[in-house]
PDB file of N, CA and C in Angstrom:
ATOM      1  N   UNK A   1       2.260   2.369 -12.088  1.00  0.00           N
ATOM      2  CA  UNK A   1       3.138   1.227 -11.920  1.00  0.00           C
ATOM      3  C   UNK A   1       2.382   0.128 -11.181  1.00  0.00           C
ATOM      4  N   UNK A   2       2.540  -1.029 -11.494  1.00  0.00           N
ATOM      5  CA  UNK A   2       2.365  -2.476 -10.881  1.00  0.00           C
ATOM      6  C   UNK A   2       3.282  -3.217  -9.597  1.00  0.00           C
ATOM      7  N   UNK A   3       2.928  -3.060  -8.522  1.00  0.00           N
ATOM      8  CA  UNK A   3       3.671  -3.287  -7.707  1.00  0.00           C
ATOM      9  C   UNK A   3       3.280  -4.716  -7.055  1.00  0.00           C
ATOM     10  N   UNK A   4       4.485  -5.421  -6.913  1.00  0.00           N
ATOM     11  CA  UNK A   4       4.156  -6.862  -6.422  1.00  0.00           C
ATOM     12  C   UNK A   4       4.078  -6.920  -4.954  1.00  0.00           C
ATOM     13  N   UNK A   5       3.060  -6.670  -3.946  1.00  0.00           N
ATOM     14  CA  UNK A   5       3.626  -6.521  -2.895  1.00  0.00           C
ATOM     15  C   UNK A   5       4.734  -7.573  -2.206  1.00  0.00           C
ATOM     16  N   UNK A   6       6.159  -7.591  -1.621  1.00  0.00           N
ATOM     17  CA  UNK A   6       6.800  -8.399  -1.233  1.00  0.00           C
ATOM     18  C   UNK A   6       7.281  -9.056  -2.112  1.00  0.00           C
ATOM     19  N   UNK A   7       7.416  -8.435  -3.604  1.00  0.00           N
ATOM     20  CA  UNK A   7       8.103  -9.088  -4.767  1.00  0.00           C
ATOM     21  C   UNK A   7       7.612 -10.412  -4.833  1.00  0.00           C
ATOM     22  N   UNK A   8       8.621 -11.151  -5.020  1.00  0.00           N
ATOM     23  CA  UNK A   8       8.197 -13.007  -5.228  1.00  0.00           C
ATOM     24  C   UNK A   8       8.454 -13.791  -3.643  1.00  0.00           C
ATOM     25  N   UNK A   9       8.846 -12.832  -2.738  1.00  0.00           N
ATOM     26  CA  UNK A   9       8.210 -13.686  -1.497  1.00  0.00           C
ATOM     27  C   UNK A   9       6.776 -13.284  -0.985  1.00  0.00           C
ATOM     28  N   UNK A  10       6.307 -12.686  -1.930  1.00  0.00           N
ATOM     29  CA  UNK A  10       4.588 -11.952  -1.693  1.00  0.00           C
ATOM     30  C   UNK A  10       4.138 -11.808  -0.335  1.00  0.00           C
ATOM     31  N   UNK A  11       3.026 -11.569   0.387  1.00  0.00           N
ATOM     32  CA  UNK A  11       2.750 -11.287   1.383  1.00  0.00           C
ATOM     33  C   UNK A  11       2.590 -12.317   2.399  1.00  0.00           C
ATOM     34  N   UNK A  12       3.161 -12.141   3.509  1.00  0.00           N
ATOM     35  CA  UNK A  12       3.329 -12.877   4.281  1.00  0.00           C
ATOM     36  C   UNK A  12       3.641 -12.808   5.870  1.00  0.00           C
ATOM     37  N   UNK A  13       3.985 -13.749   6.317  1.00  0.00           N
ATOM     38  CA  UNK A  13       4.382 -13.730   7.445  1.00  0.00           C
ATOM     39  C   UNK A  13       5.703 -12.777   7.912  1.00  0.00           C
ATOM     40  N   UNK A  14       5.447 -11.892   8.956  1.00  0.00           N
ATOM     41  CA  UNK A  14       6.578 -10.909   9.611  1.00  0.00           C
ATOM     42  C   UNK A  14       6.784  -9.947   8.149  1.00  0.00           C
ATOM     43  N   UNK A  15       5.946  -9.645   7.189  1.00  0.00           N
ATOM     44  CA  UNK A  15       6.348  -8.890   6.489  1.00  0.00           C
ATOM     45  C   UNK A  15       6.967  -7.102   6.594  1.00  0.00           C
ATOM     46  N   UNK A  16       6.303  -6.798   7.881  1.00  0.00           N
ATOM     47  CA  UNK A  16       6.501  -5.615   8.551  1.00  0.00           C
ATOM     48  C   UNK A  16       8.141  -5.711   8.941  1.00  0.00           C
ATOM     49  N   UNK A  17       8.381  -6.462   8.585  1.00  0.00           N
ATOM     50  CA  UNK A  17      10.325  -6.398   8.807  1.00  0.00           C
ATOM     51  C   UNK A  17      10.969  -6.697   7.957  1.00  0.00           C
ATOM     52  N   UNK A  18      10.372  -6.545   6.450  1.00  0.00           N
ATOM     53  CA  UNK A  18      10.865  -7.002   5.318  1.00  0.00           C
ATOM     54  C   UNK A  18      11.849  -5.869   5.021  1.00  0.00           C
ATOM     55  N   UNK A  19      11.447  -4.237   5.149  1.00  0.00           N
ATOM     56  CA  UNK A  19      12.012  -3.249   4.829  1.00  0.00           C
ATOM     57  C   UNK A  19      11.297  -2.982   2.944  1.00  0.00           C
ATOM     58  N   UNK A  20      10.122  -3.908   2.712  1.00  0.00           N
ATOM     59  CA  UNK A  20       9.611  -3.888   1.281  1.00  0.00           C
ATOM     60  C   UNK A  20       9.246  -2.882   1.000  1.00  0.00           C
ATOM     61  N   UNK A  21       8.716  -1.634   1.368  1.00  0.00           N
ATOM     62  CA  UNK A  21       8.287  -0.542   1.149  1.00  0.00           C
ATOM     63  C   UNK A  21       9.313   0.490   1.230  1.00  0.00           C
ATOM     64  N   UNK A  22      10.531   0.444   2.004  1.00  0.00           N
ATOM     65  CA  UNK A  22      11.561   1.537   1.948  1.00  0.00           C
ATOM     66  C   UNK A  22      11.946   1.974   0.479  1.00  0.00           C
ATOM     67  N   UNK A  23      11.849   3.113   0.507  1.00  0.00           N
ATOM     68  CA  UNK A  23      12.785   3.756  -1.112  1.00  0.00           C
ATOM     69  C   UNK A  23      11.409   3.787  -1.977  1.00  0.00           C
ATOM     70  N   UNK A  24      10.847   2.948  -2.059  1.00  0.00           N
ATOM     71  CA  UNK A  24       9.475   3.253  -3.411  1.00  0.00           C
ATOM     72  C   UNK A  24       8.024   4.469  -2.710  1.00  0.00           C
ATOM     73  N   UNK A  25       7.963   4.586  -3.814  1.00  0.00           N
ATOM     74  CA  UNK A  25       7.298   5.748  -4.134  1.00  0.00           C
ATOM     75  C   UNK A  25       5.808   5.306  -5.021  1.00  0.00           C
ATOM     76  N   UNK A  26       5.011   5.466  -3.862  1.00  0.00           N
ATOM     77  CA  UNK A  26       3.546   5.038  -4.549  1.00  0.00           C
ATOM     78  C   UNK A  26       2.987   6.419  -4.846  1.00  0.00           C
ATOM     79  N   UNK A  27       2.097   6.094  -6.343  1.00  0.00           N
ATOM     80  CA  UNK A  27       1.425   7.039  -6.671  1.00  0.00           C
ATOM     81  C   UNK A  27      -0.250   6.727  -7.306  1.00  0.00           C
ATOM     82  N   UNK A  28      -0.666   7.978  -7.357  1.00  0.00           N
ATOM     83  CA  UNK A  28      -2.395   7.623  -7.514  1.00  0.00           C
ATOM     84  C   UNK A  28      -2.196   7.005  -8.962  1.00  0.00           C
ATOM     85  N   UNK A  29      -3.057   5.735  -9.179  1.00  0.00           N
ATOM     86  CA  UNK A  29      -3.030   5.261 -10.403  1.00  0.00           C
ATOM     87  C   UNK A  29      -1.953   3.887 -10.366  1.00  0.00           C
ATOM     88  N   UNK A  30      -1.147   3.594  -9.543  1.00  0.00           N
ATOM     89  CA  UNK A  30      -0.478   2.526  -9.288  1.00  0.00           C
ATOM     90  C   UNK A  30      -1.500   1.541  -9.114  1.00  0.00           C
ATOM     91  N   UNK A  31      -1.454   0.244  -8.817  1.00  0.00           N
ATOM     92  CA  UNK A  31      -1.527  -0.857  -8.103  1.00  0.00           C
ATOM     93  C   UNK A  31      -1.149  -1.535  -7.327  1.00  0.00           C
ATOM     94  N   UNK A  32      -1.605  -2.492  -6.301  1.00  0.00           N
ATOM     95  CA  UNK A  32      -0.589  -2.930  -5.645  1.00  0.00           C
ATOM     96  C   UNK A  32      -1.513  -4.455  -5.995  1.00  0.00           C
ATOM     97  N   UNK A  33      -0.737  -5.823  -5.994  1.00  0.00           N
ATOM     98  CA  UNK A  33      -0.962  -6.997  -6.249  1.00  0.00           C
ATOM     99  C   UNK A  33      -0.080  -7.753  -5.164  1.00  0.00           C
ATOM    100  N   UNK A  34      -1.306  -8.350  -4.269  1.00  0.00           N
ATOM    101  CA  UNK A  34      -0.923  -9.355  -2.884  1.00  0.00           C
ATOM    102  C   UNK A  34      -1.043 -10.123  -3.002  1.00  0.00           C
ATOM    103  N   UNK A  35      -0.306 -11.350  -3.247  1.00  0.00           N
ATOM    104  CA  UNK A  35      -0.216 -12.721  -3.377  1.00  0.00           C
ATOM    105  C   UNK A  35       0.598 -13.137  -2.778  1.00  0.00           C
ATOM    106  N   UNK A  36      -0.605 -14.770  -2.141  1.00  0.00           N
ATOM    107  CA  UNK A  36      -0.307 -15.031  -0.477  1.00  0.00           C
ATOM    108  C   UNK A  36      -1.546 -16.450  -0.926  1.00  0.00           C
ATOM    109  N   UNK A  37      -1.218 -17.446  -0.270  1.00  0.00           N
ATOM    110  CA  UNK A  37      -1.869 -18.592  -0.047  1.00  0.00           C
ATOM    111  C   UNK A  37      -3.014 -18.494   0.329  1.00  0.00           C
ATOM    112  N   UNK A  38      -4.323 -18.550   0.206  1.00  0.00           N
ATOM    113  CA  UNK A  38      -5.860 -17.940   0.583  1.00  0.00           C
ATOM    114  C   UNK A  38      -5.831 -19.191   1.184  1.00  0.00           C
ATOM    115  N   UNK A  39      -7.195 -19.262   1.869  1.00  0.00           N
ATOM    116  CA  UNK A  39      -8.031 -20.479   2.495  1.00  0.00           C
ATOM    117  C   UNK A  39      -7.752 -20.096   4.019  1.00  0.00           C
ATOM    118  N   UNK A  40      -8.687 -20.811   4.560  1.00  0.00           N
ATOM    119  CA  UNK A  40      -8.930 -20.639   6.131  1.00  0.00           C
ATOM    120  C   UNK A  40      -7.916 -20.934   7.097  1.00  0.00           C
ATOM    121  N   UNK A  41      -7.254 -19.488   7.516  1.00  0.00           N
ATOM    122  CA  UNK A  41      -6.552 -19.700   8.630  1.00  0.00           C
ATOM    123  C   UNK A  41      -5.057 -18.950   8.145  1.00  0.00           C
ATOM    124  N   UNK A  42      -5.167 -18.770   6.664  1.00  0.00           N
ATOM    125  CA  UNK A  42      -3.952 -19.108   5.895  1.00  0.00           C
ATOM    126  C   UNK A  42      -3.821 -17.094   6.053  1.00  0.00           C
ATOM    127  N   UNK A  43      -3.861 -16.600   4.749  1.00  0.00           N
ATOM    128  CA  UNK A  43      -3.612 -15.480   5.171  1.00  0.00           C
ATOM    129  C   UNK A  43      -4.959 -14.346   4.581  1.00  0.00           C
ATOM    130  N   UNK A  44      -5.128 -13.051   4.770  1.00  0.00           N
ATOM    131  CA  UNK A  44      -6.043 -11.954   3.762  1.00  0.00           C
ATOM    132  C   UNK A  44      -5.303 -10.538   3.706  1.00  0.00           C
ATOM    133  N   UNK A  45      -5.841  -9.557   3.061  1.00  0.00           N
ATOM    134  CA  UNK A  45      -5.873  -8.859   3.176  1.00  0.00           C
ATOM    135  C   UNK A  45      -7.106  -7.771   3.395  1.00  0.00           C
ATOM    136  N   UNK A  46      -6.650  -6.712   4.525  1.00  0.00           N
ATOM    137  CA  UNK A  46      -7.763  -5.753   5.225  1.00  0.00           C
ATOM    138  C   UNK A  46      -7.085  -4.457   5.042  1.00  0.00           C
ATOM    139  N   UNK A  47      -7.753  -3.615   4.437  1.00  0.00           N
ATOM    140  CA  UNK A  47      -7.348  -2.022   4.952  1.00  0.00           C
ATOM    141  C   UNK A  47      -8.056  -1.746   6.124  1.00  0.00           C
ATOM    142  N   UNK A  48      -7.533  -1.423   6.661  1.00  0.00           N
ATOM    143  CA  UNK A  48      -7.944  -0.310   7.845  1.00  0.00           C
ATOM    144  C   UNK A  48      -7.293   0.775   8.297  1.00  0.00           C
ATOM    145  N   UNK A  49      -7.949   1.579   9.153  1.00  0.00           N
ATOM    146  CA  UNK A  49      -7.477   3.027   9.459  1.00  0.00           C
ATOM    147  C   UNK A  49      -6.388   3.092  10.254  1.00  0.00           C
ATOM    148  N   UNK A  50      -6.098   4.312  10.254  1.00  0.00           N
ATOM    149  CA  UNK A  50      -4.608   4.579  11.109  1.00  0.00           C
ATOM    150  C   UNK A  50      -4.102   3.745  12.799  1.00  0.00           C
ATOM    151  N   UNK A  51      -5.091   4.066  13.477  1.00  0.00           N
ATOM    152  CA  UNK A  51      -5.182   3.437  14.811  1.00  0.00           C
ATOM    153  C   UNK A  51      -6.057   1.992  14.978  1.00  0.00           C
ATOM    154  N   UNK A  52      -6.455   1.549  14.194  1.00  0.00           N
ATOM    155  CA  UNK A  52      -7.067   0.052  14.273  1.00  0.00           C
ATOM    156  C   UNK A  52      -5.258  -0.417  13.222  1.00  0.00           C
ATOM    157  N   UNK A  53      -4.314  -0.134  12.743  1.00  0.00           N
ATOM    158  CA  UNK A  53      -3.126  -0.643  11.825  1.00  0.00           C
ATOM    159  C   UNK A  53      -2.231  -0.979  13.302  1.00  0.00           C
ATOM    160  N   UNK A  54      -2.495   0.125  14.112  1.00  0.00           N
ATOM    161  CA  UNK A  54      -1.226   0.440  15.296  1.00  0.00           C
ATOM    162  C   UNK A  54      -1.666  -0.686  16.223  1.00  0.00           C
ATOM    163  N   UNK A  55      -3.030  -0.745  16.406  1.00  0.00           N
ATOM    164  CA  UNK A  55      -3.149  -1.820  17.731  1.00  0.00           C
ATOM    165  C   UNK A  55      -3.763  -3.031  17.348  1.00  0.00           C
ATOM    166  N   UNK A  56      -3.726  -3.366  16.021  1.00  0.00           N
ATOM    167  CA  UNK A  56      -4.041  -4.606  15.124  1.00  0.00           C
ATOM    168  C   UNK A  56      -5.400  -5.213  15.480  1.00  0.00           C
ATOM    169  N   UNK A  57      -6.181  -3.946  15.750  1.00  0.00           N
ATOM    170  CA  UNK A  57      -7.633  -4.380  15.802  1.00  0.00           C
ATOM    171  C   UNK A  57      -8.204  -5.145  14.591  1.00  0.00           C
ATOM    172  N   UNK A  58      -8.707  -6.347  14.586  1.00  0.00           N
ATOM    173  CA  UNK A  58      -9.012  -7.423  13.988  1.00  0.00           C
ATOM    174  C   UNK A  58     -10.315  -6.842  13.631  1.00  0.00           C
ATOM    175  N   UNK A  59     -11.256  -6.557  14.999  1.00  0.00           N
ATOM    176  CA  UNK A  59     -12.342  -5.778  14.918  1.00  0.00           C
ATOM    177  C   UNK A  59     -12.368  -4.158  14.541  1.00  0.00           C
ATOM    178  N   UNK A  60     -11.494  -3.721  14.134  1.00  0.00           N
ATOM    179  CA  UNK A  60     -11.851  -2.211  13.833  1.00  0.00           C
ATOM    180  C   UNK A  60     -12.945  -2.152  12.518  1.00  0.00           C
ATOM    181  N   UNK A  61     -12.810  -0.829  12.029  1.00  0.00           N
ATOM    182  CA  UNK A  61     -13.589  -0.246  10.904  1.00  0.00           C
ATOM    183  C   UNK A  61     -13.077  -0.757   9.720  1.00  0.00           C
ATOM    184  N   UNK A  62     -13.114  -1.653   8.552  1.00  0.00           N
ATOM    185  CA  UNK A  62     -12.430  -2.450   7.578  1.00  0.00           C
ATOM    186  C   UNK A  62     -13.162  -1.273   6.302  1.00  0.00           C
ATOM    187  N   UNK A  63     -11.846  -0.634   5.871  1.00  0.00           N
ATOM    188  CA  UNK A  63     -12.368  -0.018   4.689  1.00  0.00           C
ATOM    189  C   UNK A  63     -12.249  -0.580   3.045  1.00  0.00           C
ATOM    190  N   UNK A  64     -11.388  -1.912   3.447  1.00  0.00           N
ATOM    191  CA  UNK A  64     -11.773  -2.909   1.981  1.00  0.00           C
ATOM    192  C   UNK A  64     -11.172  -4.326   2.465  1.00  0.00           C
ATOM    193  N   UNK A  65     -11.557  -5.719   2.046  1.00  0.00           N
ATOM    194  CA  UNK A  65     -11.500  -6.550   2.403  1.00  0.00           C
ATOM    195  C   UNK A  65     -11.345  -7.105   1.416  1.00  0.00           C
ATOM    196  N   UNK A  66      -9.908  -8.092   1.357  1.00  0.00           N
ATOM    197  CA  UNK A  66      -9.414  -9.259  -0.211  1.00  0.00           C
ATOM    198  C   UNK A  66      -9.204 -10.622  -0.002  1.00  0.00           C
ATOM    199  N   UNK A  67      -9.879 -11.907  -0.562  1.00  0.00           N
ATOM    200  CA  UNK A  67      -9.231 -12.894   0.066  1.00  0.00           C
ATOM    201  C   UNK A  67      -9.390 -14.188  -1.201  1.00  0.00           C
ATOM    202  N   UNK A  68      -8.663 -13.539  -2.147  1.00  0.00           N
ATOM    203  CA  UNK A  68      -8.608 -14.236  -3.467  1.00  0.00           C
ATOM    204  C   UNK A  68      -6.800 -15.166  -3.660  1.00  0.00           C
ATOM    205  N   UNK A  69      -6.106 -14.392  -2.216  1.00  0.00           N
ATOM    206  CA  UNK A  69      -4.693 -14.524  -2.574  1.00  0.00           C
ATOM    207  C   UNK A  69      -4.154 -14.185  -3.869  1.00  0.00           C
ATOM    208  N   UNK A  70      -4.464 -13.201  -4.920  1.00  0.00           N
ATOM    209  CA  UNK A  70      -4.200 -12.970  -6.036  1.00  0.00           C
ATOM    210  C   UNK A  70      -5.026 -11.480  -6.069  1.00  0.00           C
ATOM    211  N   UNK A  71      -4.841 -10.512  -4.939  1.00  0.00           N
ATOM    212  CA  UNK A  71      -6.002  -9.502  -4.950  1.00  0.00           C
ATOM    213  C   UNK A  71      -4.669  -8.004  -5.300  1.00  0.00           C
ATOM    214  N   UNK A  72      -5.867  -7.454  -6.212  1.00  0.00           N
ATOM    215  CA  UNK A  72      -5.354  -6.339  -6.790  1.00  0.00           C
ATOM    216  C   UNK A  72      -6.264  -5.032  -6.163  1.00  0.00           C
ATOM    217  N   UNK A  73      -5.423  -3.611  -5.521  1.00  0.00           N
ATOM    218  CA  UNK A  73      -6.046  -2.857  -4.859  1.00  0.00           C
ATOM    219  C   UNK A  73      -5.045  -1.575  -5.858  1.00  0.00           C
ATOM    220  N   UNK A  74      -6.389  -1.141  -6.037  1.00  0.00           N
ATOM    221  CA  UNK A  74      -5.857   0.263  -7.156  1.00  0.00           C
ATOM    222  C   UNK A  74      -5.695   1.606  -6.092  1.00  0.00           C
ATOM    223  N   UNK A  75      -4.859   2.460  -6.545  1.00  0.00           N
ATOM    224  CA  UNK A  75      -4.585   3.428  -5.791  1.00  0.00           C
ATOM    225  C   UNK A  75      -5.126   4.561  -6.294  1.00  0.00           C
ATOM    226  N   UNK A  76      -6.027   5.044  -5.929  1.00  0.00           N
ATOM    227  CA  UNK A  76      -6.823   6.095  -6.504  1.00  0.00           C
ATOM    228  C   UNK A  76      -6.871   6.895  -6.036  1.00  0.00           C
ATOM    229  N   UNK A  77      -6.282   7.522  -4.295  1.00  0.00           N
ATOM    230  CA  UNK A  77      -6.094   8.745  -3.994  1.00  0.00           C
ATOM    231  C   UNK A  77      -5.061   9.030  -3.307  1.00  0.00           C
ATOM    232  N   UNK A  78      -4.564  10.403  -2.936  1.00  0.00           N
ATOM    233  CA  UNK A  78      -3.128  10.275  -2.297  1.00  0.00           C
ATOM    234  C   UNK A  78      -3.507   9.962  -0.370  1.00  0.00           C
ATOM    235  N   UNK A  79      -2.434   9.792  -0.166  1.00  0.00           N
ATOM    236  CA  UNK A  79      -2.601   9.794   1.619  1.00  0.00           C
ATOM    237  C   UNK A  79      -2.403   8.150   2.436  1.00  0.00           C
ATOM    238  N   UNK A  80      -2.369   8.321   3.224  1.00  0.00           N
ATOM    239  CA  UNK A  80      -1.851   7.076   3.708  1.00  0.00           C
ATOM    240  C   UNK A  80      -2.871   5.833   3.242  1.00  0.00           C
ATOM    241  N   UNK A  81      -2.394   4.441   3.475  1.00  0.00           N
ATOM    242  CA  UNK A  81      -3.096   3.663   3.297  1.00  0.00           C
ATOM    243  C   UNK A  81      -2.514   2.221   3.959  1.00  0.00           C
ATOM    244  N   UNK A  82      -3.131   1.764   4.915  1.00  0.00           N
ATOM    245  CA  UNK A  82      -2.812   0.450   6.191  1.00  0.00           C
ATOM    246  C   UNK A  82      -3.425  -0.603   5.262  1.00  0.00           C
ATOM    247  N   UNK A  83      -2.850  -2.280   5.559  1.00  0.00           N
ATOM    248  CA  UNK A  83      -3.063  -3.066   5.383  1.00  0.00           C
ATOM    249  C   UNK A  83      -2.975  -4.086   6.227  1.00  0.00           C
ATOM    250  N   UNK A  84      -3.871  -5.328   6.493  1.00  0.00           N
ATOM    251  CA  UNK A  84      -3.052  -6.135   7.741  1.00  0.00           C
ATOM    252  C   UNK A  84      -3.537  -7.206   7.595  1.00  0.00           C
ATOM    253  N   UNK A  85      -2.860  -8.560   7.718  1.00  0.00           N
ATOM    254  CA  UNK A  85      -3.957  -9.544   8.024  1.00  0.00           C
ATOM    255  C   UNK A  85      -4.553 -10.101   8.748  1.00  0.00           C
ATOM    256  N   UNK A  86      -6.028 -10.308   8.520  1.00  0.00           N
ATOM    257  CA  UNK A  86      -7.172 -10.378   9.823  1.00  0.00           C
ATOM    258  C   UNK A  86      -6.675 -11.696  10.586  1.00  0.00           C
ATOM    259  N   UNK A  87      -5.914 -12.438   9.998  1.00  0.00           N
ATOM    260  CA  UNK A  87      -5.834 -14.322  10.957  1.00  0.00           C
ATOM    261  C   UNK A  87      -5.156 -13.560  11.782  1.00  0.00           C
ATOM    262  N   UNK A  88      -5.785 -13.958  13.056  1.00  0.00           N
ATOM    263  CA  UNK A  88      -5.341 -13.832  14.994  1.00  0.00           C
ATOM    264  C   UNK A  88      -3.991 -14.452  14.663  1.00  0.00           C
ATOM    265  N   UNK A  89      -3.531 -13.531  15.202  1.00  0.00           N
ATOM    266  CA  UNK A  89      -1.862 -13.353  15.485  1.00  0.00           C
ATOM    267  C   UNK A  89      -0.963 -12.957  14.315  1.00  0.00           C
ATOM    268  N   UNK A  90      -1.964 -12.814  13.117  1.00  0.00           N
ATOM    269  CA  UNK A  90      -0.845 -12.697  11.705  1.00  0.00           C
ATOM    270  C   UNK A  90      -0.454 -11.073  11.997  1.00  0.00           C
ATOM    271  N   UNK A  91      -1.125 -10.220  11.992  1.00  0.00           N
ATOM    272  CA  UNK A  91      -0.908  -8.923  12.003  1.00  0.00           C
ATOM    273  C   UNK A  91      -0.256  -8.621  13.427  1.00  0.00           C
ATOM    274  N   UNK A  92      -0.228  -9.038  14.395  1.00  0.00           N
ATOM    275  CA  UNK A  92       0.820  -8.914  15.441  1.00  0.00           C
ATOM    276  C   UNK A  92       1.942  -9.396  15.675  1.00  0.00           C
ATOM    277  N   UNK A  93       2.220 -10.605  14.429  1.00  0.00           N
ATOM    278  CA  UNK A  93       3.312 -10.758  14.033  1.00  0.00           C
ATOM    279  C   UNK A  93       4.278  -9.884  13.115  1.00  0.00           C
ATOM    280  N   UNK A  94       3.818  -9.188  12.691  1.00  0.00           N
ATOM    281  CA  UNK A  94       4.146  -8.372  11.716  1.00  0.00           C
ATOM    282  C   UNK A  94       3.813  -8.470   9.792  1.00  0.00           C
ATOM    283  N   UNK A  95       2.571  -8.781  10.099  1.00  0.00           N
ATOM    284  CA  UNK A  95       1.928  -9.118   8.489  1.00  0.00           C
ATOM    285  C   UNK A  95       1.093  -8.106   8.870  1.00  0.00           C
ATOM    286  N   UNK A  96       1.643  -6.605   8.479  1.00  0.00           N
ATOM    287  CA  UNK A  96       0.990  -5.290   8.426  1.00  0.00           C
ATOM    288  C   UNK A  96       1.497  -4.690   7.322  1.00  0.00           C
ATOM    289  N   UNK A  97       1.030  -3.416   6.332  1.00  0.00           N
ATOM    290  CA  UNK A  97       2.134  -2.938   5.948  1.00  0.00           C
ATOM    291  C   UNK A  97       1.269  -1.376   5.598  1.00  0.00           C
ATOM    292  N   UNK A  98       1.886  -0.278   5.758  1.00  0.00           N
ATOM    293  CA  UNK A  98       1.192   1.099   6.018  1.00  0.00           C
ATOM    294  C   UNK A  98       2.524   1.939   4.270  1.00  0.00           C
ATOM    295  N   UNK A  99       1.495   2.465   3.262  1.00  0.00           N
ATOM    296  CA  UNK A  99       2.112   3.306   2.689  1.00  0.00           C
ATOM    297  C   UNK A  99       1.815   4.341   2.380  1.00  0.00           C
ATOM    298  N   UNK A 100       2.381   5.460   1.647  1.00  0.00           N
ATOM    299  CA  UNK A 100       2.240   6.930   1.864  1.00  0.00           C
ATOM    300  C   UNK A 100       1.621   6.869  -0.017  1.00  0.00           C
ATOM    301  N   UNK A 101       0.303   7.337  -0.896  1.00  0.00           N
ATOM    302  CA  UNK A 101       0.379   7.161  -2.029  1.00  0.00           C
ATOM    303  C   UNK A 101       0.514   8.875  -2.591  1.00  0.00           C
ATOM    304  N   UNK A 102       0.811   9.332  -3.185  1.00  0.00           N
ATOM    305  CA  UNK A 102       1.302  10.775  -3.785  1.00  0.00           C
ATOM    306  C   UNK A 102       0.828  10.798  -4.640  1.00  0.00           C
ATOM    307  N   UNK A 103       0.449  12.267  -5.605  1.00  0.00           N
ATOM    308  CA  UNK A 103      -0.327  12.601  -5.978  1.00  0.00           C
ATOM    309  C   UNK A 103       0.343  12.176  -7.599  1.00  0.00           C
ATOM    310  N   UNK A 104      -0.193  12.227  -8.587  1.00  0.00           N
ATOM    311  CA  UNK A 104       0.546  11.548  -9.745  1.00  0.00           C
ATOM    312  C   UNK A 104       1.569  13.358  -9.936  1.00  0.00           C
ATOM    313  N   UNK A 105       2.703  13.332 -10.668  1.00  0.00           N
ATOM    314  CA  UNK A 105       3.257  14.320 -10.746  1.00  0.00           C
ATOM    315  C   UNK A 105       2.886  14.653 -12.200  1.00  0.00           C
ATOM    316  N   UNK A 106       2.752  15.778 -11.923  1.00  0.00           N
ATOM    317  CA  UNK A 106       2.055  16.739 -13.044  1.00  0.00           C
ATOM    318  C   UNK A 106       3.451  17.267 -14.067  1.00  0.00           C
ATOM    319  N   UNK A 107       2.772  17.485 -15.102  1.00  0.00           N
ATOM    320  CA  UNK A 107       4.172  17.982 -16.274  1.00  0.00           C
ATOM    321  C   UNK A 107       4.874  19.478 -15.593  1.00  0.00           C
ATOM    322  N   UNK A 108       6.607  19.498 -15.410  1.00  0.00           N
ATOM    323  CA  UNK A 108       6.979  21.041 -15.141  1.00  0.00           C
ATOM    324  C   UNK A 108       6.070  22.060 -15.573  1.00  0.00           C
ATOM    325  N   UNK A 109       6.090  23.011 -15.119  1.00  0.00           N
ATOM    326  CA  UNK A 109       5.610  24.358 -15.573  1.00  0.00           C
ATOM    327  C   UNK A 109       6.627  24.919 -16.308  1.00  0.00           C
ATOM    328  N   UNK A 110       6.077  25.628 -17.831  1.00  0.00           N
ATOM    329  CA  UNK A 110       7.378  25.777 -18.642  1.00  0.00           C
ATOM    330  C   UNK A 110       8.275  27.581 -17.958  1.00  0.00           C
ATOM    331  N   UNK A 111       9.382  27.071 -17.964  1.00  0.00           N
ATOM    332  CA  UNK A 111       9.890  28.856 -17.658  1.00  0.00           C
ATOM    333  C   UNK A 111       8.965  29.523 -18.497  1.00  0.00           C
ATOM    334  N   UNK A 112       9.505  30.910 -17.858  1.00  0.00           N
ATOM    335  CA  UNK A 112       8.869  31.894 -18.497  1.00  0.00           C
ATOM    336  C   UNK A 112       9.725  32.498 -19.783  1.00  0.00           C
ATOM    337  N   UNK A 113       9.618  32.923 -20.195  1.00  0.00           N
ATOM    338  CA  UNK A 113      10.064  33.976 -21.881  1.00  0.00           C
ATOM    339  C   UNK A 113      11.388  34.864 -21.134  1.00  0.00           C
ATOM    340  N   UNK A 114      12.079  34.907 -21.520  1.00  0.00           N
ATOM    341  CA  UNK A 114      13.136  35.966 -21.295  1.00  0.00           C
ATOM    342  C   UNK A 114      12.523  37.343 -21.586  1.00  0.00           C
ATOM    343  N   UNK A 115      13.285  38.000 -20.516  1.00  0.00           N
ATOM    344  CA  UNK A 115      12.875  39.730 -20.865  1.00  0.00           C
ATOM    345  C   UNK A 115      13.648  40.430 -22.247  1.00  0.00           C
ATOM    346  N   UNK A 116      13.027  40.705 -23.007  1.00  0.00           N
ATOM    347  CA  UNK A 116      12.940  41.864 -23.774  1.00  0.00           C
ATOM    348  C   UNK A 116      13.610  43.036 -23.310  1.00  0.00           C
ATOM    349  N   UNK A 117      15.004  43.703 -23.804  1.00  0.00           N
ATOM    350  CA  UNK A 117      15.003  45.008 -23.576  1.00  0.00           C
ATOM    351  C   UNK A 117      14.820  45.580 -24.180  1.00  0.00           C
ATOM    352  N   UNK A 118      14.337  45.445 -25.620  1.00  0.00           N
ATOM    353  CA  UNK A 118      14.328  46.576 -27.057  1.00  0.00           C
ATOM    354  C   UNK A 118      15.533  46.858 -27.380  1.00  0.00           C
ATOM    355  N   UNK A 119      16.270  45.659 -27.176  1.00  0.00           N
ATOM    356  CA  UNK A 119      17.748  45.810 -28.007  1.00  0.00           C
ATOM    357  C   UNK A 119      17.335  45.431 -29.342  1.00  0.00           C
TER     358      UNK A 119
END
């Protein structure tokens, strides 16, 4: 699935209080598409790790970096995944957003055969 982050108010300011992520269900093979006004000062997007998300280290460990305002980030494995934006004060405003991605669901396993009594 194609996910708009923040629908058509896209990413932004105080988004961490949007409630945009409640109820959906990300999975490996999704997308997510952040669109947000680029240029200096304005907004980006950063993954980073669990505890650089919590204390909005600007400087932490950046495990991917987008700043096209039109940036597409594929979901290719399960497990958490932080986002935030690097402009001083955006991500302590609440332009963060942390989701859970799950593993793609695999086809049921078919029952088994009914027992046979040699009737």
């Amino acid at each position: 699935m194609d996910w708009t982050v923040g629908d058509d108010g896209g990413w932004r300011a105080r988004f961490n209080n949007t409630g945009w992520t409640d109820g959906k269900i990300f999975r490996v093979g999704d997308t997510l598409l952040f669109k947000y006004t680029k240029g200096q000062g304005q907004h980006t997007v950063v993954e980073v790790n669990g505890a650089d998300f919590r204390a909005c280290n600007l400087q932490g460990h950046w495990l991917g970096a987008w700043y096209t305002g039109n940036d597409v980030v594929k979901l290719v494995k399960p497990g958490r995944r932080w986002f935030i934006c690097d402009v001083p004060g955006h991500c302590d405003g609440g332009m963060k957003m942390v989701i859970n991605v799950v593993a793609d669901i695999e086809a049921p396993t078919p029952a088994p055969a009914p027992l046979s009594w040699g009737l």
